[in-house]
Protein backbone atom coordinates (compact mmCIF):
# COMPACT_ATOMS: atom_id res chain seq x y z
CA UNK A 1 -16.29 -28.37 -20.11
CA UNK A 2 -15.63 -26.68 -17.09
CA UNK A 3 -12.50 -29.17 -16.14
CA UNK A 4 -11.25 -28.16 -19.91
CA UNK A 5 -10.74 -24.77 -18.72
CA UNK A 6 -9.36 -25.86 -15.56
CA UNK A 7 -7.23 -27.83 -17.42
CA UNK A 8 -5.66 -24.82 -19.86
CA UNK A 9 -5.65 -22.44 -17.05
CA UNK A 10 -2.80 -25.41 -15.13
CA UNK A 11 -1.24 -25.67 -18.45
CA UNK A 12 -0.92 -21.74 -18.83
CA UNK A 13 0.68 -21.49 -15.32
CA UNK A 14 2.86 -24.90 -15.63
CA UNK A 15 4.46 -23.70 -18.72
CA UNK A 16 5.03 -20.39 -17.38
CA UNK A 17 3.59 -19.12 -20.09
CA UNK A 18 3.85 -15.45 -20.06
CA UNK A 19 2.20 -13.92 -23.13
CA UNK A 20 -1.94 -15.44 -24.45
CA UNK A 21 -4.05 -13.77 -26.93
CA UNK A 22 -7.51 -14.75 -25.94
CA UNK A 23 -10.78 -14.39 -27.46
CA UNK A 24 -13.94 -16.03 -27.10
CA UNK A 25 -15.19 -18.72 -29.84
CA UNK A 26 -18.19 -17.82 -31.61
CA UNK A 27 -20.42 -19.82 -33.99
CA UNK A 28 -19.90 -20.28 -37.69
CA UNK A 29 -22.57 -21.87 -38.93
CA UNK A 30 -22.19 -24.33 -41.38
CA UNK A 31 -18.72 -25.72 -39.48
CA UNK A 32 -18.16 -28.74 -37.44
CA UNK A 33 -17.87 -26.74 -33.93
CA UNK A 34 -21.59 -25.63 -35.16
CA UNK A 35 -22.95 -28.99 -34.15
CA UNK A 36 -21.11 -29.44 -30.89
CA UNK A 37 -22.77 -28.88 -27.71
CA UNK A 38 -22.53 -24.81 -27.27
CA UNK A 39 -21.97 -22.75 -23.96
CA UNK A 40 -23.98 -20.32 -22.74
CA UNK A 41 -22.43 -16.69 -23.85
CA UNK A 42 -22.02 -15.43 -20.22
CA UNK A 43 -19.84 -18.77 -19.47
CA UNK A 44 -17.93 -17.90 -22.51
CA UNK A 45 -17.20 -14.19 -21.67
CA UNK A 46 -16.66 -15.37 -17.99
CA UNK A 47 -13.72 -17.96 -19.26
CA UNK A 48 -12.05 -15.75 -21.60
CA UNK A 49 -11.99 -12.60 -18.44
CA UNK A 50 -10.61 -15.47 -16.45
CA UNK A 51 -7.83 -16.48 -18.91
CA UNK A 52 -7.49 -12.76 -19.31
CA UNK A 53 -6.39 -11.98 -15.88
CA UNK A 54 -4.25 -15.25 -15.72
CA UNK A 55 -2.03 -14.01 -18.80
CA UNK A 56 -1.85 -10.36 -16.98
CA UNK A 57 -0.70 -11.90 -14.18
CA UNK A 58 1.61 -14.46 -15.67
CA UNK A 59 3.01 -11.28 -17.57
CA UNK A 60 3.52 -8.90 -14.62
CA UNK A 61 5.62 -12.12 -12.84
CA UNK A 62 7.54 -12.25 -16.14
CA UNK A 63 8.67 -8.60 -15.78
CA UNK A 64 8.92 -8.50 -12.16
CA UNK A 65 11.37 -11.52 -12.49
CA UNK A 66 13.24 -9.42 -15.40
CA UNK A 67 14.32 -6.62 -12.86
CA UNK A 68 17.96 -6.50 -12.27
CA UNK A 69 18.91 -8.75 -15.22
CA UNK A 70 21.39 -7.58 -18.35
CA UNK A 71 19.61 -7.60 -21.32
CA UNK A 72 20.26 -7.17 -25.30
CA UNK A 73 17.94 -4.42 -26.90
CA UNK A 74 17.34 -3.81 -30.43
CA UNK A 75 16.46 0.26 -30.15
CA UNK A 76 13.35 0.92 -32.77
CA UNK A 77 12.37 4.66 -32.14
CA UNK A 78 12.32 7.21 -28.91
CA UNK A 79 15.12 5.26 -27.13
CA UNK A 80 12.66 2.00 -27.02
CA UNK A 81 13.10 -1.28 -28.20
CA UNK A 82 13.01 -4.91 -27.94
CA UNK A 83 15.27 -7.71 -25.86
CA UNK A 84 15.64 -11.02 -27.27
CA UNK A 85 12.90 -12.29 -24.94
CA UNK A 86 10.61 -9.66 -27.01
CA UNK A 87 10.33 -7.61 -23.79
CA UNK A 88 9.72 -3.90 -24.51
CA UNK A 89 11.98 -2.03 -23.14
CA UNK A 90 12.28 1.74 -22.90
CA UNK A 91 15.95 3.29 -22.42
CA UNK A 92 16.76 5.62 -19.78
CA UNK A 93 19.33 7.43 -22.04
CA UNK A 94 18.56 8.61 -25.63
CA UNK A 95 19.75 6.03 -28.14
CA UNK A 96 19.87 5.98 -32.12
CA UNK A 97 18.02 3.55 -33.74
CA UNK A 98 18.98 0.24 -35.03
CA UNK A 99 21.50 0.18 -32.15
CA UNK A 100 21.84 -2.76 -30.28
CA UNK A 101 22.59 -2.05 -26.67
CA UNK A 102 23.42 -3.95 -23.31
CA UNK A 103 20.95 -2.98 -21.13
CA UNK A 104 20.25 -3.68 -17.38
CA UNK A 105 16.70 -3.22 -16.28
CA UNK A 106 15.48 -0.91 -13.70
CA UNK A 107 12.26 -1.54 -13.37
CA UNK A 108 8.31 -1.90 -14.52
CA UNK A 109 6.17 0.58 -15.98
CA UNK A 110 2.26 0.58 -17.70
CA UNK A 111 4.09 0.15 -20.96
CA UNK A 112 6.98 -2.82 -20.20
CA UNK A 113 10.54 -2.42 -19.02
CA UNK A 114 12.70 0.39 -17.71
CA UNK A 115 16.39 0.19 -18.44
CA UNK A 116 19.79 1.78 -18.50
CA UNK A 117 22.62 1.12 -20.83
CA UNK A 118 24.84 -1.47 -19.13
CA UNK A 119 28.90 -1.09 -19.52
């Protein structure tokens, strides 16, 4: 089992695959993943907090590596919106909504991306 999770965790980073939603499987009785050999809850808790901190850091990489590019952003609400890559990105300037803007990005904050409007 333990090479399986090896095995996604190589996957996750040879994809480059920036964005994971995990959470840790739990038994339903009465299905076919009932009668398979289980793992020990602290195992499971300690997989998903490793798979966790892979996607955080496969994230961060992904926005670091966004800095300094022109992107496309669909303004929502509060000057922040989304680029085509589904980066959140919050403008610099104040900017109606529904307005699709050229955007270069600045830099990272808690929340996503920082960016200016790009002429």
């Amino acid at each position: 089992m333990k090479k399986l999770t090896k095995k996604s965790m190589q996957l996750i980073k040879e994809a480059n695959i920036t964005y994971i939603h995990v959470f840790p499987y739990s038994i339903r009785k009465n299905t076919p993943a009932s009668n398979m050999p289980q793992v020990q809850k602290k195992i499971i808790q300690k997989r998903a907090r490793e798979l966790r901190d892979l996607a955080e850091r496969q994230h961060n990489n992904f926005l670091v590596s966004q800095i300094g590019t022109i992107q496309k952003v669909l303004v929502e609400n509060n000057s922040v919106g989304h680029a085509t890559n589904f980066s959140k990105i919050k403008l610099k300037e104040n900017v109606e909504a529904c307005t699709i803007v050229s955007t270069k990005i600045l830099e990272i904050n808690s929340d996503g991306l920082i960016g200016t409007i790009h002429i």
